[in-house]
N, C-alpha and C. Protein backbone atom coordinates (compact mmCIF):
# COMPACT_ATOMS: atom_id res chain seq x y z
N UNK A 1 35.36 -48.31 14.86
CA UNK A 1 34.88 -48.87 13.62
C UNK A 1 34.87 -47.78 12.55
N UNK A 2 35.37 -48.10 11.54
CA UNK A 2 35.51 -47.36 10.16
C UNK A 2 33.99 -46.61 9.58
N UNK A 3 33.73 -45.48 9.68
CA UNK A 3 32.31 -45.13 8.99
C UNK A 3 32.56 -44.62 7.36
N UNK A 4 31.53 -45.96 6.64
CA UNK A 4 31.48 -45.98 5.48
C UNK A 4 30.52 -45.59 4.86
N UNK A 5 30.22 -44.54 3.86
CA UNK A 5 29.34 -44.01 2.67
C UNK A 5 29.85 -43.83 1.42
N UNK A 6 28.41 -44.57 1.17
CA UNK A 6 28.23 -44.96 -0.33
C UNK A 6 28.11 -43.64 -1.21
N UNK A 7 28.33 -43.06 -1.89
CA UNK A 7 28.10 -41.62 -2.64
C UNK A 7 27.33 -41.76 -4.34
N UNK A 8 26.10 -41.20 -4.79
CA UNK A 8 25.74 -42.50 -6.04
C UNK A 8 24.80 -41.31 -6.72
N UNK A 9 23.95 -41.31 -7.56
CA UNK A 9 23.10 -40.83 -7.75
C UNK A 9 22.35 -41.67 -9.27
N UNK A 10 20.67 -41.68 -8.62
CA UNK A 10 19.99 -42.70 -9.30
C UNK A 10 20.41 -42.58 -10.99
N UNK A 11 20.18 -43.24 -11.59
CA UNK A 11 20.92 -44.34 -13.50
C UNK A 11 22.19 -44.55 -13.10
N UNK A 12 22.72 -44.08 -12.57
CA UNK A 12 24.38 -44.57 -12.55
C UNK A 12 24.36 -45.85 -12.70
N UNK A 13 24.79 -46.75 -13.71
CA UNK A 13 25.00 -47.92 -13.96
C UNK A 13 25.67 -49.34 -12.68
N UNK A 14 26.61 -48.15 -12.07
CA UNK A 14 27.35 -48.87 -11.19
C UNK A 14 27.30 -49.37 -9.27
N UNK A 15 25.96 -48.91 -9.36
CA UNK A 15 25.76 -48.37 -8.25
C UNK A 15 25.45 -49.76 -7.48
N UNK A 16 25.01 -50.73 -8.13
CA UNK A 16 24.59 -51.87 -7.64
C UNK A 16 25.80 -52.47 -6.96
N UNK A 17 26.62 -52.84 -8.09
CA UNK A 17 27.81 -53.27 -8.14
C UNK A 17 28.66 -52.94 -6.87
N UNK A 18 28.73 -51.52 -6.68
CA UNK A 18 29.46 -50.93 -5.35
C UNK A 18 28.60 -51.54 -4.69
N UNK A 19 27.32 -51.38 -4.14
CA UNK A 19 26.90 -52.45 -2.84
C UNK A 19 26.92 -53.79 -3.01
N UNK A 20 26.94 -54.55 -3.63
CA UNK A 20 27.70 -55.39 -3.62
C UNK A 20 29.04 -55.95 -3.07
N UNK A 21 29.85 -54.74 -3.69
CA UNK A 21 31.44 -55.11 -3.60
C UNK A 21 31.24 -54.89 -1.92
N UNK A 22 31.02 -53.70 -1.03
CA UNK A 22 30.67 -53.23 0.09
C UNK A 22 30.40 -54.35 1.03
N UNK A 23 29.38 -54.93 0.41
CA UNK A 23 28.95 -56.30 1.64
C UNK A 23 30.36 -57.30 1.62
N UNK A 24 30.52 -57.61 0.42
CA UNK A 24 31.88 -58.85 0.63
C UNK A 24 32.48 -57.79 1.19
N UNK A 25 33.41 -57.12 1.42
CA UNK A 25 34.28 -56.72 1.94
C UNK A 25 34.13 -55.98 3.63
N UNK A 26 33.13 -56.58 3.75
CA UNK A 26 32.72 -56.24 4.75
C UNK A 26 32.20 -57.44 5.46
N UNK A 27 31.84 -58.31 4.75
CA UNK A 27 32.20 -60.00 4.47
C UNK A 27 33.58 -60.40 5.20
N UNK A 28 34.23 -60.00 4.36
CA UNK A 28 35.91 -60.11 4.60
C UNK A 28 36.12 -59.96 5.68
N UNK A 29 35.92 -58.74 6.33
CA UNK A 29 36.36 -58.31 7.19
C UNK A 29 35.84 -58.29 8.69
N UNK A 30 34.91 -58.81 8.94
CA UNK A 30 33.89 -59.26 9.73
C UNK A 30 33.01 -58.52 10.62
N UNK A 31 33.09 -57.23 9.41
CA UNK A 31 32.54 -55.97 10.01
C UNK A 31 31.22 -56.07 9.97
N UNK A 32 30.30 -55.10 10.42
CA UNK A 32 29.07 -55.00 10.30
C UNK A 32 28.66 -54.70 8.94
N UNK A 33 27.18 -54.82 8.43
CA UNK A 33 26.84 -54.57 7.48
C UNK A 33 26.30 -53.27 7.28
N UNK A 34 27.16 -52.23 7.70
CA UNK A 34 26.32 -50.78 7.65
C UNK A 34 27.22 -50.06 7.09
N UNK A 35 26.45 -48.93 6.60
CA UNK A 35 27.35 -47.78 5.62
C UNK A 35 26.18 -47.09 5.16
N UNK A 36 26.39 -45.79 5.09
CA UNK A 36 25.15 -44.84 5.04
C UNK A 36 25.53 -44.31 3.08
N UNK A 37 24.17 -44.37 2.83
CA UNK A 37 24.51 -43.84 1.49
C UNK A 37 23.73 -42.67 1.26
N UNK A 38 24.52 -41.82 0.32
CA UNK A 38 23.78 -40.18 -0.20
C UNK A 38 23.96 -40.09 -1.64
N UNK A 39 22.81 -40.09 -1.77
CA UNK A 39 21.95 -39.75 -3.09
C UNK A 39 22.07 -38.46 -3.70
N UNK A 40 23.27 -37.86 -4.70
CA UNK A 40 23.12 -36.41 -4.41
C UNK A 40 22.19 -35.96 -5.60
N UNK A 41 21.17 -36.71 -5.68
CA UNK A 41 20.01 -35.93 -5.95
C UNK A 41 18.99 -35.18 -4.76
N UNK A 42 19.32 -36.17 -3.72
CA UNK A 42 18.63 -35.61 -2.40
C UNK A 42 18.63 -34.23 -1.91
N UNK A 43 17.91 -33.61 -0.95
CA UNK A 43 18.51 -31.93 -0.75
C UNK A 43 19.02 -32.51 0.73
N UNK A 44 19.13 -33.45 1.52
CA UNK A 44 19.23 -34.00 2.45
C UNK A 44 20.66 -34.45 2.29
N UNK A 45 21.45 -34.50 1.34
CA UNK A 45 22.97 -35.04 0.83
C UNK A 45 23.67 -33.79 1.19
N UNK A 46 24.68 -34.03 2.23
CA UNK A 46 25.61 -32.77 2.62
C UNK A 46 26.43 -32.26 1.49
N UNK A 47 26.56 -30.94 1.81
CA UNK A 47 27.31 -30.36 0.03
C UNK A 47 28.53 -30.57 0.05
N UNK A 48 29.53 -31.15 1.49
CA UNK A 48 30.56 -31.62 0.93
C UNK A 48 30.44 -32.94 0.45
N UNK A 49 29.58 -34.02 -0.16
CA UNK A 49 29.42 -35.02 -0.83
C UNK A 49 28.71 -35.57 -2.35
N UNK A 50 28.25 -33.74 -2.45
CA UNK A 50 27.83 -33.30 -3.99
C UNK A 50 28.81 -33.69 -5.08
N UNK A 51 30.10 -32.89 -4.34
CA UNK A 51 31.00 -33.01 -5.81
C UNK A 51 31.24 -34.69 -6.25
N UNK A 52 31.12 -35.48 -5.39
CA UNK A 52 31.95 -36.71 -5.59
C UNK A 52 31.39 -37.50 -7.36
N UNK A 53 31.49 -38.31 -7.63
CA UNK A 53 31.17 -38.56 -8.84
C UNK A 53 30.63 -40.05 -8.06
N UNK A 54 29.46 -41.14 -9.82
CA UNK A 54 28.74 -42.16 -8.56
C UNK A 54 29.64 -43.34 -9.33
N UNK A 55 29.69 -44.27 -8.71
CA UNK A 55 29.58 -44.47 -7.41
C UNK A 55 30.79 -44.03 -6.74
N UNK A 56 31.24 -43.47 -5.52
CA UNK A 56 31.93 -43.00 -4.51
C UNK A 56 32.08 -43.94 -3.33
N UNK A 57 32.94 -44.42 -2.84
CA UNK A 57 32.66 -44.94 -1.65
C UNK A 57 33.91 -44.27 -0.78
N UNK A 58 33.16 -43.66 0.36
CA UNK A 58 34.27 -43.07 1.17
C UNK A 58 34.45 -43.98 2.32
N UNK A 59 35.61 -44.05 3.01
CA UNK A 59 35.51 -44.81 4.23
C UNK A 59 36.72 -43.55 5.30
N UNK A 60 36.14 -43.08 6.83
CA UNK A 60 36.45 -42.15 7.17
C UNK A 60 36.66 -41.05 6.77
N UNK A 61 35.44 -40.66 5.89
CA UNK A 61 35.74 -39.13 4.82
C UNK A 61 36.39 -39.46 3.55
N UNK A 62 37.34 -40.44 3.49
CA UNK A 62 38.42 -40.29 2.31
C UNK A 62 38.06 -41.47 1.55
N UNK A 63 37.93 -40.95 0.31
CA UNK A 63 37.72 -41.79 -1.19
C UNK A 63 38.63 -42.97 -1.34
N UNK A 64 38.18 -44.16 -1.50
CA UNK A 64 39.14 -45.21 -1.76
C UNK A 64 39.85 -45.53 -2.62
N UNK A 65 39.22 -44.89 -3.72
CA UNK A 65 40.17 -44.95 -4.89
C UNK A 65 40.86 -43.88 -5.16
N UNK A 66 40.83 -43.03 -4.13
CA UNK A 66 42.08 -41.54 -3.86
C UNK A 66 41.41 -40.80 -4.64
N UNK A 67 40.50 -40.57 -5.31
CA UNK A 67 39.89 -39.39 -5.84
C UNK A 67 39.28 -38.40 -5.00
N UNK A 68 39.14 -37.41 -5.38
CA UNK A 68 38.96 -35.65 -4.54
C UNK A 68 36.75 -35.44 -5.16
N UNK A 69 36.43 -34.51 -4.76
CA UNK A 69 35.26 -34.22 -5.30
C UNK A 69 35.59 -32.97 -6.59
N UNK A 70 34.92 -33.06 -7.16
CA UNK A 70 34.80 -32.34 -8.52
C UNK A 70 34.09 -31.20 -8.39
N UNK A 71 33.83 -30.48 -9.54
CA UNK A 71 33.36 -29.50 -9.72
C UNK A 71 31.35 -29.95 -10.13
N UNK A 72 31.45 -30.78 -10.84
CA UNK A 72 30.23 -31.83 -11.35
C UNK A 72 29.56 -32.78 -10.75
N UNK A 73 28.53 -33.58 -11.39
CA UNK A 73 28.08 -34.70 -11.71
C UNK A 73 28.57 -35.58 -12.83
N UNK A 74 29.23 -36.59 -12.10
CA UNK A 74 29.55 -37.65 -13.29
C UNK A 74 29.72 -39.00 -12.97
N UNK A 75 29.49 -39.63 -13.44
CA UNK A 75 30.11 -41.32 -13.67
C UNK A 75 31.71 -41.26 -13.05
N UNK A 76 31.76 -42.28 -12.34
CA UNK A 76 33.23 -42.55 -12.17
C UNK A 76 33.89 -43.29 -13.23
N UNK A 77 34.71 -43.31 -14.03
CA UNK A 77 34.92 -44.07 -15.20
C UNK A 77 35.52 -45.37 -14.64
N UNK A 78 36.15 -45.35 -14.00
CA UNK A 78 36.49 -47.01 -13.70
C UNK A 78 35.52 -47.99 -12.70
N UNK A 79 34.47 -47.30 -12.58
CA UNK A 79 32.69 -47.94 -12.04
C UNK A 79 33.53 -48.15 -10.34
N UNK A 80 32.98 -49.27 -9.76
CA UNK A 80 32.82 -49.51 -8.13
C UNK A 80 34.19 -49.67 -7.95
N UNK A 81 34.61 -49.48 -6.85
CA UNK A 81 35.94 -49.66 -6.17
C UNK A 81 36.14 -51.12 -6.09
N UNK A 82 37.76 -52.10 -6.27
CA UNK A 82 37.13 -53.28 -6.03
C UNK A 82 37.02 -53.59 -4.54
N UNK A 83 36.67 -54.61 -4.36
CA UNK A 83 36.64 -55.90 -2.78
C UNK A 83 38.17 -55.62 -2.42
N UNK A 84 39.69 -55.61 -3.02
CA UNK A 84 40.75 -55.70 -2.60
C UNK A 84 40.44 -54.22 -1.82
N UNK A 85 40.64 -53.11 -2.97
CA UNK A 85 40.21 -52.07 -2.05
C UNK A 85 39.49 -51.83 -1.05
N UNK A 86 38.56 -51.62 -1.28
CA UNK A 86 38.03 -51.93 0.14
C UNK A 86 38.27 -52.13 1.41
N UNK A 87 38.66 -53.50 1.03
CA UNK A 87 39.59 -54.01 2.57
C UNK A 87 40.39 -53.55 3.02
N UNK A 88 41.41 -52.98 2.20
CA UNK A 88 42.75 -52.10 2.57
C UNK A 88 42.00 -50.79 3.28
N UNK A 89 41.42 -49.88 2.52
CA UNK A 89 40.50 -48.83 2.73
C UNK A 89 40.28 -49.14 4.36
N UNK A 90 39.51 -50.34 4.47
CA UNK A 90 39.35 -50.71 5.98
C UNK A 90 40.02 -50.98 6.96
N UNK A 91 41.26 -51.23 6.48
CA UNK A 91 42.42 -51.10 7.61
C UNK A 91 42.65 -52.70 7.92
N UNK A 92 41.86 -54.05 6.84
CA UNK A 92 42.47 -54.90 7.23
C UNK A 92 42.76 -55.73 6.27
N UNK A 93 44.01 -56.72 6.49
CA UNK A 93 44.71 -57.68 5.35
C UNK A 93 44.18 -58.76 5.20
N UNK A 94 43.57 -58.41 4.02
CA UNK A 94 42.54 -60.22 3.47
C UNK A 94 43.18 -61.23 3.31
């Protein structure tokens, strides 16, 4: 099974939205409803998951929307990954 985290940090506008998209596609796919999320405001958030920008959603380590971690904190400009993604990300055809 695919291990999925959410990557976010609290105002981020978008953050809802990604759990959201997360459950349908996980919906879709008739996976379980789990995926661990890190807050990198937390000191408990591993520092390779600092750089990522919010919302992030990794699935097996790797970013779904192919983005790398940064140097910063920032907004992802194109907000949550969609539901198509996702699924692909997950390895299955909706």
């Amino acid at each position: 099974m695919s291990r999925i985290e959410l990557v976010y940090f609290n105002g981020c506008p978008n953050v809802s939205e990604a759990r959201h998209r997360i459950v349908e596609a996980l919906t879709r796919t008739a996976m379980p409803q789990r995926w661990t999320e890190w807050n990198i405001d937390e000191p408990a958030t591993p520092d390779d998951r600092r750089g990522y920008g919010s919302p992030t959603v990794l699935v097996d380590g790797r970013d779904v929307a192919g983005g790398a971690p940064g140097a910063g904190r920032g907004c992802v400009a194109a907000g949550a990954p969609s539901v198509a993604l996702l699924v692909a990300a997950l390895g299955v055809v909706s």
